[in-house]
PDB file of N, CA and C in Angstrom:
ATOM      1  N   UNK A   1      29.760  90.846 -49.170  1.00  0.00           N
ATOM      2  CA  UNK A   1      30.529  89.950 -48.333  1.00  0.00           C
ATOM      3  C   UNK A   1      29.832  88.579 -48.255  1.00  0.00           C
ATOM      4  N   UNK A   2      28.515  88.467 -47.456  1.00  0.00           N
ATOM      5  CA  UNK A   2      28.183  87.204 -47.961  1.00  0.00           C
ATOM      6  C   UNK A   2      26.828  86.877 -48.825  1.00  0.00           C
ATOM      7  N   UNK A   3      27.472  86.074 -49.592  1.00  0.00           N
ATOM      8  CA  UNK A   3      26.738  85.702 -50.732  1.00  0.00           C
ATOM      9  C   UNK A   3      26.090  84.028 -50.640  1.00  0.00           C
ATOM     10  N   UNK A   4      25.133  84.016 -51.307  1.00  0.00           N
ATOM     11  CA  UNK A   4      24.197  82.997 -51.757  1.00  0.00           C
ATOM     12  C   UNK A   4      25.224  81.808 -51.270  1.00  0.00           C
ATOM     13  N   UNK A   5      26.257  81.723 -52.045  1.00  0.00           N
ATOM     14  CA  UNK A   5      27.450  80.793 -51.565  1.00  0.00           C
ATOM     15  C   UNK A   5      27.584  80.127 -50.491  1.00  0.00           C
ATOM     16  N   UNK A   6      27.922  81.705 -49.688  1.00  0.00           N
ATOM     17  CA  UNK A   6      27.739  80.963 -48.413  1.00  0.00           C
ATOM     18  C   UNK A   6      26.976  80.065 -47.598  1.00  0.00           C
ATOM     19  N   UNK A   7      25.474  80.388 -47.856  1.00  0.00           N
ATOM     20  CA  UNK A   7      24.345  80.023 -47.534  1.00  0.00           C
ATOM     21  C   UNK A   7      24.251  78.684 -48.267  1.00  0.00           C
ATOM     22  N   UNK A   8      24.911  78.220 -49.257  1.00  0.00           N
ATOM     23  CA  UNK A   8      24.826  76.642 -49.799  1.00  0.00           C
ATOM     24  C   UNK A   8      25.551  76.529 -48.958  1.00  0.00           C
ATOM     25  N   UNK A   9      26.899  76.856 -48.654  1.00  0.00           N
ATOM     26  CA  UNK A   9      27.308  75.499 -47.777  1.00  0.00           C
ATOM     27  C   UNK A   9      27.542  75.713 -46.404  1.00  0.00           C
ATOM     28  N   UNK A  10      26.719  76.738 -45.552  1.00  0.00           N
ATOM     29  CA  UNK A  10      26.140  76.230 -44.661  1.00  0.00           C
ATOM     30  C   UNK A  10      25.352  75.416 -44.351  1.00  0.00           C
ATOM     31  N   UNK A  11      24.467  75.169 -45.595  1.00  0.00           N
ATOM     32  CA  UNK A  11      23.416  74.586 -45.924  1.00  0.00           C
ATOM     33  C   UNK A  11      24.001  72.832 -46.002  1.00  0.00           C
ATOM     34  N   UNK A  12      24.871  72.768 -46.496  1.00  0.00           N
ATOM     35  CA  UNK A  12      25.546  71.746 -47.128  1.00  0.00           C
ATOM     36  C   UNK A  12      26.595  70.912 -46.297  1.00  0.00           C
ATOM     37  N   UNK A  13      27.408  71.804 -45.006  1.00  0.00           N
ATOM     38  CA  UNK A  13      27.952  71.717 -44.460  1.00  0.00           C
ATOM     39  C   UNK A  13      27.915  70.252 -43.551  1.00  0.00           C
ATOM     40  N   UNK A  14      29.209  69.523 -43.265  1.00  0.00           N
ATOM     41  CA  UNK A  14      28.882  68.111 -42.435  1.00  0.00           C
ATOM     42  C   UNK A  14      28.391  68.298 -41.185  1.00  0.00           C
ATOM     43  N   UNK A  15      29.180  69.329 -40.683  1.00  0.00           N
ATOM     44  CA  UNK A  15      29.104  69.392 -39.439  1.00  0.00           C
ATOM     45  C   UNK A  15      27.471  69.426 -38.980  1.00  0.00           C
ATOM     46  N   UNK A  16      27.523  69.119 -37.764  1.00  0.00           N
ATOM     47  CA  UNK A  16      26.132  69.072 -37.015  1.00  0.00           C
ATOM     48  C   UNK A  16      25.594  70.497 -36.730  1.00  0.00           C
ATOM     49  N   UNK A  17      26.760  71.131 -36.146  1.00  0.00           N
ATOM     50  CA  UNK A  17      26.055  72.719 -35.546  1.00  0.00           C
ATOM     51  C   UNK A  17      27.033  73.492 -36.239  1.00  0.00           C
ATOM     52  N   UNK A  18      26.718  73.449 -37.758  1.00  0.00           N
ATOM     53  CA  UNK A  18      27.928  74.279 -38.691  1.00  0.00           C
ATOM     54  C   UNK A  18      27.217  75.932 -38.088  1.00  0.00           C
ATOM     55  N   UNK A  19      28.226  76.617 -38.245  1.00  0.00           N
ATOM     56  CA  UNK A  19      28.102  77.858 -38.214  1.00  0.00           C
ATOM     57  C   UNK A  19      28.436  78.973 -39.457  1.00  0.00           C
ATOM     58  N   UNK A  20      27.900  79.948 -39.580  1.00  0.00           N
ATOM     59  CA  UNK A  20      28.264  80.989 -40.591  1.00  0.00           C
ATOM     60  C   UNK A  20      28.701  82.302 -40.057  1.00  0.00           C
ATOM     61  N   UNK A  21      29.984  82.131 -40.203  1.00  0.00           N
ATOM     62  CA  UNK A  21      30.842  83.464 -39.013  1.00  0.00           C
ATOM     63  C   UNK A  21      31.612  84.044 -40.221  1.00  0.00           C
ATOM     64  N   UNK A  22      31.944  85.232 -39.588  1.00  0.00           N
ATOM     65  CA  UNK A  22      33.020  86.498 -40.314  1.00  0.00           C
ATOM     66  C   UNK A  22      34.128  86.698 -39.683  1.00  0.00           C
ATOM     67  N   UNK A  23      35.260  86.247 -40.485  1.00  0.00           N
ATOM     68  CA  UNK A  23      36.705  86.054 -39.876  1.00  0.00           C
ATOM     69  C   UNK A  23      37.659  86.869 -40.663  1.00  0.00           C
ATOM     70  N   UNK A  24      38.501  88.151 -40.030  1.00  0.00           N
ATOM     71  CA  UNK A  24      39.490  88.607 -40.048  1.00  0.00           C
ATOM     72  C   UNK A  24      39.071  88.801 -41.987  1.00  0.00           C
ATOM     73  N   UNK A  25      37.781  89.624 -42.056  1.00  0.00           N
ATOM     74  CA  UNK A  25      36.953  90.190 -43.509  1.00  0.00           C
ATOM     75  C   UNK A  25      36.583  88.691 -44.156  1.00  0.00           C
ATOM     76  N   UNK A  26      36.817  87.760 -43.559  1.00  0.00           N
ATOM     77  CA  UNK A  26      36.463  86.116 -44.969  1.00  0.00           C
ATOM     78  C   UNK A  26      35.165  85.528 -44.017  1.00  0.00           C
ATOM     79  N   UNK A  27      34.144  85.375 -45.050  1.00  0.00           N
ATOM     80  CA  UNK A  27      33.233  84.851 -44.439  1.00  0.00           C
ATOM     81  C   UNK A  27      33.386  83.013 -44.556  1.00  0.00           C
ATOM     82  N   UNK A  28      33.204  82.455 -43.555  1.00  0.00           N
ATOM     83  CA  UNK A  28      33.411  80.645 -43.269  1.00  0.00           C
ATOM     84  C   UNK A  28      32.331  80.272 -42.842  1.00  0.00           C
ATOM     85  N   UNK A  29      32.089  78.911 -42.850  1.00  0.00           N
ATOM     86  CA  UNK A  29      31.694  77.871 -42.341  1.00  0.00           C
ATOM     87  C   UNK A  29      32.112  77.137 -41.233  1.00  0.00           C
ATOM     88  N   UNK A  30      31.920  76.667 -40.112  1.00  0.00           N
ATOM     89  CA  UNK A  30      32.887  76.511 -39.108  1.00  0.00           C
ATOM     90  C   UNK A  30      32.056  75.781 -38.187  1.00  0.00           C
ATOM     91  N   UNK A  31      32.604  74.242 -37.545  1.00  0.00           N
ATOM     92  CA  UNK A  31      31.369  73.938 -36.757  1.00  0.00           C
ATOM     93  C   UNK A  31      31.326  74.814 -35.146  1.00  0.00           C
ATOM     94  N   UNK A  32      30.503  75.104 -34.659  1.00  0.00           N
ATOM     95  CA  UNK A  32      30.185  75.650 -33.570  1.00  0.00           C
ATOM     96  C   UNK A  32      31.301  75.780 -32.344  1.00  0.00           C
ATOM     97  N   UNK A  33      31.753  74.472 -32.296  1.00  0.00           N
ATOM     98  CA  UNK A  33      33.091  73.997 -31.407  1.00  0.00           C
ATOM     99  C   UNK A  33      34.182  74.411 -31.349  1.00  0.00           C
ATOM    100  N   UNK A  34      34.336  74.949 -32.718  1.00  0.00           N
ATOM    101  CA  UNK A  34      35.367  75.508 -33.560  1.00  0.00           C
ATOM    102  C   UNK A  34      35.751  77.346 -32.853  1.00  0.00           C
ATOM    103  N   UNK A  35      34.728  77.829 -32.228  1.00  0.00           N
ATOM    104  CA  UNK A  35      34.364  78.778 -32.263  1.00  0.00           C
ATOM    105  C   UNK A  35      35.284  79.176 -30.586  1.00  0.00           C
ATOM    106  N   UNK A  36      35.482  78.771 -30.043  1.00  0.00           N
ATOM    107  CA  UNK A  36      36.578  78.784 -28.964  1.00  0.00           C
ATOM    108  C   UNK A  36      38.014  78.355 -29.015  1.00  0.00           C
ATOM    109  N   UNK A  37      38.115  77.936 -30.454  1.00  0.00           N
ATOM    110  CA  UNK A  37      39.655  77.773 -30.649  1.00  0.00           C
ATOM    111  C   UNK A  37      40.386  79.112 -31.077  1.00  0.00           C
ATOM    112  N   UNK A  38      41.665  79.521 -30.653  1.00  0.00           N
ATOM    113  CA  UNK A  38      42.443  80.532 -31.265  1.00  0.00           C
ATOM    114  C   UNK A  38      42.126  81.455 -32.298  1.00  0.00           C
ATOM    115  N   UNK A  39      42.073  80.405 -33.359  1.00  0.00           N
ATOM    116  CA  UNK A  39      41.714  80.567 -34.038  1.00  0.00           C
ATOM    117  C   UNK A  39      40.638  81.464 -34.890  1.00  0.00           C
ATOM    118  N   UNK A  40      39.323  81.087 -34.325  1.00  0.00           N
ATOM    119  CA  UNK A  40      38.398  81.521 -34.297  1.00  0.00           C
ATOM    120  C   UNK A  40      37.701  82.547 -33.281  1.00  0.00           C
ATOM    121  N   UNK A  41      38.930  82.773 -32.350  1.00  0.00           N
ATOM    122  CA  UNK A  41      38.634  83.527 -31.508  1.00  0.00           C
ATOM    123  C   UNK A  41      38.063  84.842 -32.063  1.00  0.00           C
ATOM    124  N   UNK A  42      37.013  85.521 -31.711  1.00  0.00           N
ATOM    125  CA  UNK A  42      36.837  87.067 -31.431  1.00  0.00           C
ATOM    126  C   UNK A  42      35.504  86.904 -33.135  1.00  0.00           C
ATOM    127  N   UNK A  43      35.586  86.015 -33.821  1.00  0.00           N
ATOM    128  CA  UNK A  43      34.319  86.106 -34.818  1.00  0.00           C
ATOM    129  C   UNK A  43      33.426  86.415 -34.436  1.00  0.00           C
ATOM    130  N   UNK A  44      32.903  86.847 -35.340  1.00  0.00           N
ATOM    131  CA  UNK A  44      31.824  87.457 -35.607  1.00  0.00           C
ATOM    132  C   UNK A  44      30.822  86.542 -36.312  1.00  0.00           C
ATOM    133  N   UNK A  45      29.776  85.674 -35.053  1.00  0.00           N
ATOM    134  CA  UNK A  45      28.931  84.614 -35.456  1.00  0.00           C
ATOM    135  C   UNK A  45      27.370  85.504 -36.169  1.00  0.00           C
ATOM    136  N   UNK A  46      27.214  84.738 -37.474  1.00  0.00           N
ATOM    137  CA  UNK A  46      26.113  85.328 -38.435  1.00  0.00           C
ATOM    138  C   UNK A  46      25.110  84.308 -38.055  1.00  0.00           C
ATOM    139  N   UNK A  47      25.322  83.291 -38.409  1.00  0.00           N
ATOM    140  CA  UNK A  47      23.916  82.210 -38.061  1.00  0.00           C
ATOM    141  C   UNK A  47      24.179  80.845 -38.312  1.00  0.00           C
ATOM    142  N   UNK A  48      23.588  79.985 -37.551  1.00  0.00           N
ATOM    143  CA  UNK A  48      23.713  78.336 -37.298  1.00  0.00           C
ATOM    144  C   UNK A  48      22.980  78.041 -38.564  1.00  0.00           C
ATOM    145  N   UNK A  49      23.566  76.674 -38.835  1.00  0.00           N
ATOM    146  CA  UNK A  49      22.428  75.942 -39.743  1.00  0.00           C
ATOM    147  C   UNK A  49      20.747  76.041 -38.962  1.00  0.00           C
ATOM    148  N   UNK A  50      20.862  75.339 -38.039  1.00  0.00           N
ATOM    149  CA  UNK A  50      19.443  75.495 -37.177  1.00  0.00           C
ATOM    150  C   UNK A  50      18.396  76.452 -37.221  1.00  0.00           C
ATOM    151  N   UNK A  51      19.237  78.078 -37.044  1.00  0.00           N
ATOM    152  CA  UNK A  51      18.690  79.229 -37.219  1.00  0.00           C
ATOM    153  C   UNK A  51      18.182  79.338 -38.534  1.00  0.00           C
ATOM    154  N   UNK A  52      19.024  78.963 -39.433  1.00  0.00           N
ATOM    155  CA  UNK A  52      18.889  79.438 -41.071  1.00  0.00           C
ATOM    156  C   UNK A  52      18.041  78.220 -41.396  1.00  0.00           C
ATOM    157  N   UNK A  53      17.667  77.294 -41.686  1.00  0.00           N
ATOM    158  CA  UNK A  53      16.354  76.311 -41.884  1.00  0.00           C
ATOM    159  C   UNK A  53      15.189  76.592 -41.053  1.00  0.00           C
ATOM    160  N   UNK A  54      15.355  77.083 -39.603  1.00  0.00           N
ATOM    161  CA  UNK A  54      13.893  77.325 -39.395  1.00  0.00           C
ATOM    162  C   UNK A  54      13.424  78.801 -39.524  1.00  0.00           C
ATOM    163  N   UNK A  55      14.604  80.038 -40.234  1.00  0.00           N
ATOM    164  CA  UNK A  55      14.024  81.043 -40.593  1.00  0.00           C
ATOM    165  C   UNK A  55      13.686  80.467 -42.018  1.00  0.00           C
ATOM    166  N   UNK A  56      14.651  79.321 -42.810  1.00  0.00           N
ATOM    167  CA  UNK A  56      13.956  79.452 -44.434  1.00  0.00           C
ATOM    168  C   UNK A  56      12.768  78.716 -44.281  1.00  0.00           C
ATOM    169  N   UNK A  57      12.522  77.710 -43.666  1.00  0.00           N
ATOM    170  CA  UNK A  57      11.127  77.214 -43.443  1.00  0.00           C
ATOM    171  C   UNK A  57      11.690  75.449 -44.355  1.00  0.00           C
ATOM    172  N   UNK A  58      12.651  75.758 -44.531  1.00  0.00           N
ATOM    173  CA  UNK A  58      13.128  74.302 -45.538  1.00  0.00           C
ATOM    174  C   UNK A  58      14.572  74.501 -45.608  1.00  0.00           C
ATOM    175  N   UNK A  59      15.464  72.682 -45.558  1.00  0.00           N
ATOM    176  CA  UNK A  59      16.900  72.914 -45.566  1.00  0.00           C
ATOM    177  C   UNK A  59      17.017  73.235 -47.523  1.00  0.00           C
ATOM    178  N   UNK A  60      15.940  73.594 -48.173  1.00  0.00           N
ATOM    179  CA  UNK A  60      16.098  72.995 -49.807  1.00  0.00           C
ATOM    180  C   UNK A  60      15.621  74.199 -50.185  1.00  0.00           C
ATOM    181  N   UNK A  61      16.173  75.317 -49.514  1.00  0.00           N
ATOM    182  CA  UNK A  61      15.691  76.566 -50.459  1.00  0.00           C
ATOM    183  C   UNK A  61      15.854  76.338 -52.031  1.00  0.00           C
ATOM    184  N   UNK A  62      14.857  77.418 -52.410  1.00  0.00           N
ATOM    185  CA  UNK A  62      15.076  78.354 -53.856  1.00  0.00           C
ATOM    186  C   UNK A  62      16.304  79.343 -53.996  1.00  0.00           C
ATOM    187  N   UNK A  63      16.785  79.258 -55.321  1.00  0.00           N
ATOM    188  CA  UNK A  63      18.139  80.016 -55.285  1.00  0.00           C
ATOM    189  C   UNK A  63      17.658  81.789 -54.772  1.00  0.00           C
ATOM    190  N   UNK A  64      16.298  82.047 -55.059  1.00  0.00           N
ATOM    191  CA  UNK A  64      15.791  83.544 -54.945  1.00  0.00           C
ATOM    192  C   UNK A  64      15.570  83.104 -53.175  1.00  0.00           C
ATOM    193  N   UNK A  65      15.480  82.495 -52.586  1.00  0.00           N
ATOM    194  CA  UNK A  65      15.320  83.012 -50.900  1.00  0.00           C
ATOM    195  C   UNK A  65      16.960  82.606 -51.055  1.00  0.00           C
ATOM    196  N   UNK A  66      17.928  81.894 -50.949  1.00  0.00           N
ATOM    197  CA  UNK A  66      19.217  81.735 -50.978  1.00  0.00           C
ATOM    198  C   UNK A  66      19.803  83.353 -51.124  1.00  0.00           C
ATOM    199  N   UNK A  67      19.279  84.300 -52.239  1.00  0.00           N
ATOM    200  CA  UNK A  67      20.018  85.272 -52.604  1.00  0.00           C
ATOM    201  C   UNK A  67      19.383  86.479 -51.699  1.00  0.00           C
ATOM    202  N   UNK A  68      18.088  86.171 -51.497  1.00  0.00           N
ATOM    203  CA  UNK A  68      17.317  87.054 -50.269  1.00  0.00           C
ATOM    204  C   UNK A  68      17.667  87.000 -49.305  1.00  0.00           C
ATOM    205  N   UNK A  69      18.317  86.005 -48.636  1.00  0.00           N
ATOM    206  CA  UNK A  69      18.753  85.579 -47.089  1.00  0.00           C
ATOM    207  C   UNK A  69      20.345  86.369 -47.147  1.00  0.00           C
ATOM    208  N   UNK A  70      20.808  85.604 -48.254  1.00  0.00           N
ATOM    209  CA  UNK A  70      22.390  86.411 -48.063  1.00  0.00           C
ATOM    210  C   UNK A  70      21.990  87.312 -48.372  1.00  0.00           C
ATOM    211  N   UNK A  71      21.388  88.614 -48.817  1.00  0.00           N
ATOM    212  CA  UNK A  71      21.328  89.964 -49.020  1.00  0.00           C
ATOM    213  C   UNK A  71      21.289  90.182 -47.548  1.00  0.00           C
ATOM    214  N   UNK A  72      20.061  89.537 -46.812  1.00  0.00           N
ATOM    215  CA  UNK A  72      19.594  90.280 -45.629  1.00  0.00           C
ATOM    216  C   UNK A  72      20.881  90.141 -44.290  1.00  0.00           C
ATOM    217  N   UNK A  73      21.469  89.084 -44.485  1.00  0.00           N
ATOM    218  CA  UNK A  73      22.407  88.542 -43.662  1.00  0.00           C
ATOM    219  C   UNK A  73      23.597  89.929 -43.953  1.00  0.00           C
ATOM    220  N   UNK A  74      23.847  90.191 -45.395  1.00  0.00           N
ATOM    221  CA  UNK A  74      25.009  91.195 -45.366  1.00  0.00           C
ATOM    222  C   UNK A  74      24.614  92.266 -44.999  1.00  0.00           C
ATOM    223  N   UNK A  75      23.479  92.467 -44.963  1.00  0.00           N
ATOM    224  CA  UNK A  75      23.347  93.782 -44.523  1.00  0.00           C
ATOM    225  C   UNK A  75      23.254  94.208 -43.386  1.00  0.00           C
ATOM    226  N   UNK A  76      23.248  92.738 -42.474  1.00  0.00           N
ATOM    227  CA  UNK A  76      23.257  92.981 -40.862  1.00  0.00           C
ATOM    228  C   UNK A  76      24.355  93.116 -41.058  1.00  0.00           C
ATOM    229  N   UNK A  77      24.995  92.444 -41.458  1.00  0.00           N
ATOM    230  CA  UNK A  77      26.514  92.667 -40.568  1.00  0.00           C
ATOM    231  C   UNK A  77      27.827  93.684 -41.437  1.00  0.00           C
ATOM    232  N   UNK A  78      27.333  94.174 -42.742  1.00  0.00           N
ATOM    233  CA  UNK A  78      27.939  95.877 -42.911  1.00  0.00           C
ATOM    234  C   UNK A  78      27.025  96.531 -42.032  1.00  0.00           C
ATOM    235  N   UNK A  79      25.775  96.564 -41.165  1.00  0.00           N
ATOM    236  CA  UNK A  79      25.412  98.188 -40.205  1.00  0.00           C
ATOM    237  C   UNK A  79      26.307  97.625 -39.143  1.00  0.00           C
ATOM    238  N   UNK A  80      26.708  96.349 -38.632  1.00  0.00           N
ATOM    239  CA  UNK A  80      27.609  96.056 -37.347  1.00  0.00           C
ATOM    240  C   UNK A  80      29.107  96.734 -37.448  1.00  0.00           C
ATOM    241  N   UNK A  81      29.435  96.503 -38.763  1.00  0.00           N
ATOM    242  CA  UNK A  81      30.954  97.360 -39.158  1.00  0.00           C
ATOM    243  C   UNK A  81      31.507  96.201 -39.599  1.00  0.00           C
ATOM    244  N   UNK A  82      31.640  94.887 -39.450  1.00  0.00           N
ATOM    245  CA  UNK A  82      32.334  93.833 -39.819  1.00  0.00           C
ATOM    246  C   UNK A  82      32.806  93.472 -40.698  1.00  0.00           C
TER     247      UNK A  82
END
């Protein structure tokens, strides 16, 4: 579910407090704000840009922590059920 992908463009993302959420099975990008609209109601929030640069230690990962992070990220959230 989420892949390296994702993690670029969270990474990449304009927004200020982009987010990386799981919506109705599609994983997005979404700024934070976003996250009380209709819309976005009831997601399932994975991690902020904020979170994800100061767990990678740099906004300029390597594609191997990129593919390590999304491994570890999917695997939280297939034991959640999501």
């Amino acid at each position: 579910m989420i892949r390296p992908e994702h993690i670029e463009a969270l990474l990449g993302s304009d927004a200020d407090d982009a987010t990386l959420i799981v919506t109705v099975g599609t994983v997005v990008v979404v700024p934070a704000s976003a996250l009380d609209s209709e819309r976005y109601r009831g997601a399932l929030e994975i991690i902020s840009r904020h979170d994800l640069v100061t767990r990678l230690g740099t906004s300029a990962p390597s594609r191997r922590d990129l593919e390590e992070t999304a491994a570890g990220l999917d695997t939280a959230v297939t034991r959640l059920g999501a």
